[in-house]
C-alpha atoms as a PDB file:
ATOM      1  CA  UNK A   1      -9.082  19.175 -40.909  1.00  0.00           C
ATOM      2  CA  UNK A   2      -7.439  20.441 -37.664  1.00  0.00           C
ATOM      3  CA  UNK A   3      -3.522  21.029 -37.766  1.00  0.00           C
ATOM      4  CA  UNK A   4      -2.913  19.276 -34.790  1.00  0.00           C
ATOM      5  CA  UNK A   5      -4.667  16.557 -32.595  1.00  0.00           C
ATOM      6  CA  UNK A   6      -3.920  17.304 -28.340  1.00  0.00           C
ATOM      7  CA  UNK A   7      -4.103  13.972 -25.760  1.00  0.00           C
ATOM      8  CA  UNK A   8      -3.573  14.257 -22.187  1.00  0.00           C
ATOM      9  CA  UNK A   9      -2.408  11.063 -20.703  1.00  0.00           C
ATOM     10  CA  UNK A  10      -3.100  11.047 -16.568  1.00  0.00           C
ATOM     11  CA  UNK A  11      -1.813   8.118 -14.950  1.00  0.00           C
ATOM     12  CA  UNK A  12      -0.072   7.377 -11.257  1.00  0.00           C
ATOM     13  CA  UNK A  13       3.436   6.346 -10.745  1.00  0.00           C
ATOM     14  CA  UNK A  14       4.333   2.691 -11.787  1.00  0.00           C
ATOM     15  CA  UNK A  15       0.987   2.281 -14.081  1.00  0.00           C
ATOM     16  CA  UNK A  16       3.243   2.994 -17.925  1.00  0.00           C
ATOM     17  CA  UNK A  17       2.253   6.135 -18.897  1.00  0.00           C
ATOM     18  CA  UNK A  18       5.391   6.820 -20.086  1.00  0.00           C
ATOM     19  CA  UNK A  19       5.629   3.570 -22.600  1.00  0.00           C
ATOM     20  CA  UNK A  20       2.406   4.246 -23.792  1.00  0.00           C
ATOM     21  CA  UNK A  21       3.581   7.529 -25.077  1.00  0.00           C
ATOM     22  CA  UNK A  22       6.507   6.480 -26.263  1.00  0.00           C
ATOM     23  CA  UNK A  23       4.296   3.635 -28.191  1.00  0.00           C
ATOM     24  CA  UNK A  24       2.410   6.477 -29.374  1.00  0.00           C
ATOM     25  CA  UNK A  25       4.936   8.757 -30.353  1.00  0.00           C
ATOM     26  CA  UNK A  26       6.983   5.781 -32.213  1.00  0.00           C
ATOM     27  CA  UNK A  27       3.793   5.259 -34.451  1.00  0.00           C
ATOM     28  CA  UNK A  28       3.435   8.792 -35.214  1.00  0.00           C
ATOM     29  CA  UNK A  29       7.179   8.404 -36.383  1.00  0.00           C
ATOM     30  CA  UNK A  30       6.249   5.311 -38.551  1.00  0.00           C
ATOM     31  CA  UNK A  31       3.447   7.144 -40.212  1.00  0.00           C
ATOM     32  CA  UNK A  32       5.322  10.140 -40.484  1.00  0.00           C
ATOM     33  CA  UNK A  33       3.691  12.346 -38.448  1.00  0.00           C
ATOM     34  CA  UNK A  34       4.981  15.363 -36.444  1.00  0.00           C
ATOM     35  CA  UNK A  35       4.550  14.487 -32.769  1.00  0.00           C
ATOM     36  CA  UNK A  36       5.572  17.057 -29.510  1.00  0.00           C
ATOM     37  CA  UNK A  37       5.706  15.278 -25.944  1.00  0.00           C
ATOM     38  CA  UNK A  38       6.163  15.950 -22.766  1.00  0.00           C
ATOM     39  CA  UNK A  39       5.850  14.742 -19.700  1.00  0.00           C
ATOM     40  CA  UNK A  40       5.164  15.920 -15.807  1.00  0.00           C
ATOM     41  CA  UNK A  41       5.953  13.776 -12.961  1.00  0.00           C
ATOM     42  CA  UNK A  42       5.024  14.033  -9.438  1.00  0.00           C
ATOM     43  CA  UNK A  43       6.377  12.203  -7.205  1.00  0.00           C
ATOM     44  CA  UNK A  44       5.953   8.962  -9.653  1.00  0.00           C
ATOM     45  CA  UNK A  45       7.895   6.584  -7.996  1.00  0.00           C
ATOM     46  CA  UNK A  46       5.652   7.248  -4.523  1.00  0.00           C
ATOM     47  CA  UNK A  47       2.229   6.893  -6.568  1.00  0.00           C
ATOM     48  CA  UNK A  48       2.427  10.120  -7.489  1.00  0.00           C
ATOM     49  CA  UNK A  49       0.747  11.567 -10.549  1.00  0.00           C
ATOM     50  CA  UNK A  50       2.266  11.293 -14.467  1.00  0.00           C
ATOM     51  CA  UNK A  51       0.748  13.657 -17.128  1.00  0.00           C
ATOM     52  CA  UNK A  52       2.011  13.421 -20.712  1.00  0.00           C
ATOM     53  CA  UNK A  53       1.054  15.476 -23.079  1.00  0.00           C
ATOM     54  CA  UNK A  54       1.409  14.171 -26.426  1.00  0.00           C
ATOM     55  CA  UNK A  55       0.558  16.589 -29.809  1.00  0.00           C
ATOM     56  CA  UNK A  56       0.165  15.135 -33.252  1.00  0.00           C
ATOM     57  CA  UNK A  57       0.493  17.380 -36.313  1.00  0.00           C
ATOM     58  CA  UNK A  58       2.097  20.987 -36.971  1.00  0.00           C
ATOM     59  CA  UNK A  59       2.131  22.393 -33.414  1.00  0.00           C
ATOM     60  CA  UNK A  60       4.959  24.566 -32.187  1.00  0.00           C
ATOM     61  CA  UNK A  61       5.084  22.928 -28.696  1.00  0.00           C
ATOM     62  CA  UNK A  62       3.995  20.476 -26.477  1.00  0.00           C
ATOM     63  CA  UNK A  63       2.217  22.420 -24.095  1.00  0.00           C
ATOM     64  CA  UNK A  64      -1.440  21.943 -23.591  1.00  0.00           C
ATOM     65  CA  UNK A  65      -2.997  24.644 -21.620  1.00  0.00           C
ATOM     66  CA  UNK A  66      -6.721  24.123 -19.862  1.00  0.00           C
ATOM     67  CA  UNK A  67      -9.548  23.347 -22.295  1.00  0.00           C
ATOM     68  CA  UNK A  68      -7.049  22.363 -24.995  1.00  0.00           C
ATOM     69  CA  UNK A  69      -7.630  18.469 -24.680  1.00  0.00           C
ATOM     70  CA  UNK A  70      -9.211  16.832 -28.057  1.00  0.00           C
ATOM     71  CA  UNK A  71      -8.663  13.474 -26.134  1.00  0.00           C
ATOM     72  CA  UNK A  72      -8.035  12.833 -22.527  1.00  0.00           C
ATOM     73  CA  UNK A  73      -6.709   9.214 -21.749  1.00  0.00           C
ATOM     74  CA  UNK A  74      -7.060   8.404 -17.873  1.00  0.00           C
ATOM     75  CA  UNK A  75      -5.161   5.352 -15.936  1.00  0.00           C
ATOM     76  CA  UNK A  76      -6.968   5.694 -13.001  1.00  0.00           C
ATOM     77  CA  UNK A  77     -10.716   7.212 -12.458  1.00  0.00           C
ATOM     78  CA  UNK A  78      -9.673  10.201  -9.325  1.00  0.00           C
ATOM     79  CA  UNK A  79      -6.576  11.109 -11.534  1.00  0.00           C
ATOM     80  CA  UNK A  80      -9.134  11.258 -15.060  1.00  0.00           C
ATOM     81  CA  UNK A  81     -11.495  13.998 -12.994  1.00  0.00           C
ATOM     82  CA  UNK A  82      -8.442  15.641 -11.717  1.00  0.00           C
ATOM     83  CA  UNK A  83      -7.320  16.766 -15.215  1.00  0.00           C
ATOM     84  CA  UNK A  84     -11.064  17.340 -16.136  1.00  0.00           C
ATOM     85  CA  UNK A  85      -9.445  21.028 -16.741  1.00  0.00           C
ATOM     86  CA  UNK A  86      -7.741  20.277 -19.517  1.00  0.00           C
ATOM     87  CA  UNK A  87     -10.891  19.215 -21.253  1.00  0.00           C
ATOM     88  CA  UNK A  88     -13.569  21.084 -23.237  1.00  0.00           C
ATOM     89  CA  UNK A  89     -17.009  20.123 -24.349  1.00  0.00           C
ATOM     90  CA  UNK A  90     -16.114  18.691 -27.315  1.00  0.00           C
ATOM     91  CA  UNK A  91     -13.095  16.159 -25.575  1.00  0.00           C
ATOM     92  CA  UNK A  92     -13.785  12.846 -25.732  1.00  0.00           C
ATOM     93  CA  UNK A  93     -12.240  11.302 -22.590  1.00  0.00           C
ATOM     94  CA  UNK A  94     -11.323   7.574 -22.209  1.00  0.00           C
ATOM     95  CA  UNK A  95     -10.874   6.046 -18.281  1.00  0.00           C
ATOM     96  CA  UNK A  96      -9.889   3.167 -16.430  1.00  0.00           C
ATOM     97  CA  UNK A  97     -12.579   3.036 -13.883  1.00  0.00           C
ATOM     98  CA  UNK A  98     -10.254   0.347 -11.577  1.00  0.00           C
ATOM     99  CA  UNK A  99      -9.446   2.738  -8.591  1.00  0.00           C
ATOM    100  CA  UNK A 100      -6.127   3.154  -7.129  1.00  0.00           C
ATOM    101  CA  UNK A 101      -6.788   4.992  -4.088  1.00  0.00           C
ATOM    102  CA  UNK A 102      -3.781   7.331  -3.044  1.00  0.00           C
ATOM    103  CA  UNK A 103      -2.623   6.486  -0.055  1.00  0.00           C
ATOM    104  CA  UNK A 104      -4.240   9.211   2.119  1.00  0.00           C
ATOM    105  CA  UNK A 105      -7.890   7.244   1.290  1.00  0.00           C
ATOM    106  CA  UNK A 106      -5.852   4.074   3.160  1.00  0.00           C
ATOM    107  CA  UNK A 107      -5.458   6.940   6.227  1.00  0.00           C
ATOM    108  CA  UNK A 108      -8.900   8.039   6.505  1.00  0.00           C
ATOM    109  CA  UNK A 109      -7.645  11.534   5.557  1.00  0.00           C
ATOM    110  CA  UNK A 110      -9.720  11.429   2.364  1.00  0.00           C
ATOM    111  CA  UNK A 111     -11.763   9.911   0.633  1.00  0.00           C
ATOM    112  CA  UNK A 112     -12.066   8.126  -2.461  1.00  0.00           C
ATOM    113  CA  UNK A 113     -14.723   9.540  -5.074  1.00  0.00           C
ATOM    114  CA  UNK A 114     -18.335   7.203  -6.232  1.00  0.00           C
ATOM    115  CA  UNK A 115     -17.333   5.998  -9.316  1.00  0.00           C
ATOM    116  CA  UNK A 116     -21.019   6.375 -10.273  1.00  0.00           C
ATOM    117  CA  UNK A 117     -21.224  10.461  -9.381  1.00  0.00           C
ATOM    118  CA  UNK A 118     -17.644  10.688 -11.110  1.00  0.00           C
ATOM    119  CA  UNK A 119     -18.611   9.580 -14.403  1.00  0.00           C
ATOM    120  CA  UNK A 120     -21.453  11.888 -14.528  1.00  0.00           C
ATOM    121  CA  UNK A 121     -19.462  14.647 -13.766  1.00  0.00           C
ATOM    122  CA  UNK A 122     -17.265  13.810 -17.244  1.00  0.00           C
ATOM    123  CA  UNK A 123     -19.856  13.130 -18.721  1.00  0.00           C
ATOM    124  CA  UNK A 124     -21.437  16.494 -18.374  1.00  0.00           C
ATOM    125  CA  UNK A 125     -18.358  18.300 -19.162  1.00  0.00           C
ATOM    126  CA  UNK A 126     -17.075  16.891 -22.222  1.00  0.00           C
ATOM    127  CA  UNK A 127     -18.258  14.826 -25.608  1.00  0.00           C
ATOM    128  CA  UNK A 128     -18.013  11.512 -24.588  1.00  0.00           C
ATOM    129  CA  UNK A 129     -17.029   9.299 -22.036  1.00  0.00           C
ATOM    130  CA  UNK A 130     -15.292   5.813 -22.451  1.00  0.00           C
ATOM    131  CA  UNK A 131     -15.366   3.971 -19.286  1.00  0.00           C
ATOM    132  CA  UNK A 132     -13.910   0.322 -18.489  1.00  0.00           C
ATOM    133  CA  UNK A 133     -12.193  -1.549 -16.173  1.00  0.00           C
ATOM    134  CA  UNK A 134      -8.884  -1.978 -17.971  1.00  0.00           C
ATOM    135  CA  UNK A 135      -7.317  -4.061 -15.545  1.00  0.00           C
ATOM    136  CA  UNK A 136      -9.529  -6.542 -15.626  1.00  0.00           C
ATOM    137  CA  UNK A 137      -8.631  -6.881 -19.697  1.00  0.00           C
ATOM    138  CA  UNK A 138      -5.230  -6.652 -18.458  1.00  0.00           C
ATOM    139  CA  UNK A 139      -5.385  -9.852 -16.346  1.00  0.00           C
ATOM    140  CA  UNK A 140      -7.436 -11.166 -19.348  1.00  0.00           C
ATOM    141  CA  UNK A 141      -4.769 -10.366 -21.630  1.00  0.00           C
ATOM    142  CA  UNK A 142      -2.181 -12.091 -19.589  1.00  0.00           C
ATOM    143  CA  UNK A 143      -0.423  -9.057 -17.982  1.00  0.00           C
ATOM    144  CA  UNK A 144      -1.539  -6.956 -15.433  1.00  0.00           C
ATOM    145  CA  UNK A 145       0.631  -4.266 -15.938  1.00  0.00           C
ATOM    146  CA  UNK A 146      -0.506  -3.833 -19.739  1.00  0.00           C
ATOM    147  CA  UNK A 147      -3.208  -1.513 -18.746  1.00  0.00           C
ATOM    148  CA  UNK A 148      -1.129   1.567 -20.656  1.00  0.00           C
ATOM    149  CA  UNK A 149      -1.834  -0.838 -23.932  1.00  0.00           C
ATOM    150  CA  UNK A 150      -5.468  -1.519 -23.071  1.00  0.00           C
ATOM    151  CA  UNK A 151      -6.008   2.021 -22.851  1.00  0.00           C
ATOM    152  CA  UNK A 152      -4.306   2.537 -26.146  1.00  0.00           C
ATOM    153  CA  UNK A 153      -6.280   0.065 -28.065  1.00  0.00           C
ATOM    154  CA  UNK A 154      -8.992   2.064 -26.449  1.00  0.00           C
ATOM    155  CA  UNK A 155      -7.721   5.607 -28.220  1.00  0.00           C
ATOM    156  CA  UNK A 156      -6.720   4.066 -31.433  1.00  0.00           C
ATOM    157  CA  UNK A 157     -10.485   2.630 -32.004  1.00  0.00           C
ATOM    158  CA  UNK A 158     -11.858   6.143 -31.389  1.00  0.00           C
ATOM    159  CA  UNK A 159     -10.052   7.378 -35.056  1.00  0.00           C
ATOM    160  CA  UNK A 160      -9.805  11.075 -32.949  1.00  0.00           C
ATOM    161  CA  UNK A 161      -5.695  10.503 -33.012  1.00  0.00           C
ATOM    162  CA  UNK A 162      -4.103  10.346 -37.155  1.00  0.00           C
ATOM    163  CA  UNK A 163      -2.373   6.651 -36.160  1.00  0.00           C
ATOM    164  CA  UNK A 164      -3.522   3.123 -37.543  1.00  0.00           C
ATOM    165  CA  UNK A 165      -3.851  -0.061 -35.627  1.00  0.00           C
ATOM    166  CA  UNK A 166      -1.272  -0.996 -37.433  1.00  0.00           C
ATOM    167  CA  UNK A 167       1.179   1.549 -36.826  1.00  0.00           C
ATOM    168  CA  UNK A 168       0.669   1.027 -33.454  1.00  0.00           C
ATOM    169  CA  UNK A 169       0.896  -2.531 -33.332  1.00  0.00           C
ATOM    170  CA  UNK A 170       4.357  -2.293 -35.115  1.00  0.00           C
ATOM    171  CA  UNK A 171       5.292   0.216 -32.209  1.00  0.00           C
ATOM    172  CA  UNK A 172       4.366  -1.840 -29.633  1.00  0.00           C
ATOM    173  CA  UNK A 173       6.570  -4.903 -31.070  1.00  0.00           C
ATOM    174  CA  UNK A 174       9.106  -2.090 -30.573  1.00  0.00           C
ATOM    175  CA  UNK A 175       9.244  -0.786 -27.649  1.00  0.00           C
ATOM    176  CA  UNK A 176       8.195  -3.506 -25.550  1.00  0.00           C
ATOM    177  CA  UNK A 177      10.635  -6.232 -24.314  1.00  0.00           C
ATOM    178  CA  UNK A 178       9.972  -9.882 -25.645  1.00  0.00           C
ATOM    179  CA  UNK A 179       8.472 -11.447 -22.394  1.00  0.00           C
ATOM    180  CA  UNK A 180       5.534  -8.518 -22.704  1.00  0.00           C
ATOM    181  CA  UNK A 181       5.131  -8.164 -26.545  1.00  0.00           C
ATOM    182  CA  UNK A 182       2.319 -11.232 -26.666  1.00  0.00           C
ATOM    183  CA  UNK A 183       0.061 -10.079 -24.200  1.00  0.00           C
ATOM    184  CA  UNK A 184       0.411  -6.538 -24.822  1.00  0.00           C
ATOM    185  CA  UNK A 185      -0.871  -7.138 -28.819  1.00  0.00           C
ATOM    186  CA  UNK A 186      -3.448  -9.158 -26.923  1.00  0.00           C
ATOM    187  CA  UNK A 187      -4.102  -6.281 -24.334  1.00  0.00           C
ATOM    188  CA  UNK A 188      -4.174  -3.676 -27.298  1.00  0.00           C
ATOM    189  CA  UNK A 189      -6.761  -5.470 -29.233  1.00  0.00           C
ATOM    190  CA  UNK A 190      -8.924  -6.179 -25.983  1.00  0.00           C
ATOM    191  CA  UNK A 191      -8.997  -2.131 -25.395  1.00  0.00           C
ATOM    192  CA  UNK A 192      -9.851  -1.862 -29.280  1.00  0.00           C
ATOM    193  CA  UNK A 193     -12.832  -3.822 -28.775  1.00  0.00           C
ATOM    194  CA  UNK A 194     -13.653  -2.689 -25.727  1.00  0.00           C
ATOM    195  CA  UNK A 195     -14.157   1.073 -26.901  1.00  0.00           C
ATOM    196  CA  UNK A 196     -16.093  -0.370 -29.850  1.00  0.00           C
ATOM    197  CA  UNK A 197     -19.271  -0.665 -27.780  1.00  0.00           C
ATOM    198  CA  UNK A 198     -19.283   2.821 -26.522  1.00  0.00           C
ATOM    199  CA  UNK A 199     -19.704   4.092 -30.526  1.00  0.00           C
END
């Protein structure tokens, strides 16, 4: 059994990384489990990018250096290759694969990677690969700003973080405000199933 479990969560401005690791880091609390986090934000409110790094067990920091990543949890399919360095061949990475083009792509001064040729590439690079369109079980949900919660259903139902469904669950009812809390138990479970078909 390893000491301690490393996730990198990748997301753009506005998208909820940062609830999603405080939902995370609440159930490691419940379940009394040591937990180190920290976060990096570009320019987030811009659509800039948001990296947490979140560690689970007896680590002595939150710092997780390139190659480190047991688990890599993207909110957006550009930003998931982008912190491909942080992975290893046995990380098992988990994307949404609905693009949100930076703005740059909307200026013709870049251009926006094939989904297709961008899976492949994580694919070759690390364990596994668990692609979806979370916003569409967002909208399904009821919210579409509950992708964070999709994408955590997604994690929980791999078993490589030391958190229960339930433990999570019983974060999410506390961190998230009333108006959100139904659809975001619906938006967890719909990740949770989701993942189930990539086992």
């Amino acid at each position: 059994m390893k000491n301690s479990t490393k996730l990198i969560i990748v997301a753009v401005g506005g998208q909820g990384n940062l609830l999603a690791s405080k939902v995370l880091g609440e159930a490691a609390l419940l379940s009394g489990i040591k937990v180190h986090m920290s976060e990096i934000h570009g320019m987030a409110q811009r659509g800039g990018v948001v990296e947490s790094a979140v560690v689970f067990g007896s680590a002595k920091s939150s710092i997780i250096s390139d190659g480190e990543a047991d688990v890599l949890v993207g909110f957006e399919p550009s930003e998931t290759l982008r912190a491909i360095n942080k992975c290893n061949p046995g990380t098992v990475v988990i994307s949404n694969l609905s693009p949100l083009p930076p703005f740059t792509v909307a200026l013709g001064k870049s251009t926006y990677p094939d989904l297709d040729s961008l899976q492949d590439l994580i694919r070759s690079k690390t364990k596994k690969l668990i692609a979806f369109n979370a916003v569409d079980l967002a909208k399904q949900a009821g919210n579409m700003l509950s992708v964070n919660i999709v994408l955590c259903g997604a994690l929980i139902q791999t078993g490589i973080i030391p958190l229960s469904k339930n433990s999570v669950k019983e974060a999410i009812k506390a961190k998230t405000k009333k108006a959100f809390l139904e659809s975001n138990l619906k938006a967890f479970e719909l990740g949770f199933e989701a993942a189930k078909k990539f086992s």
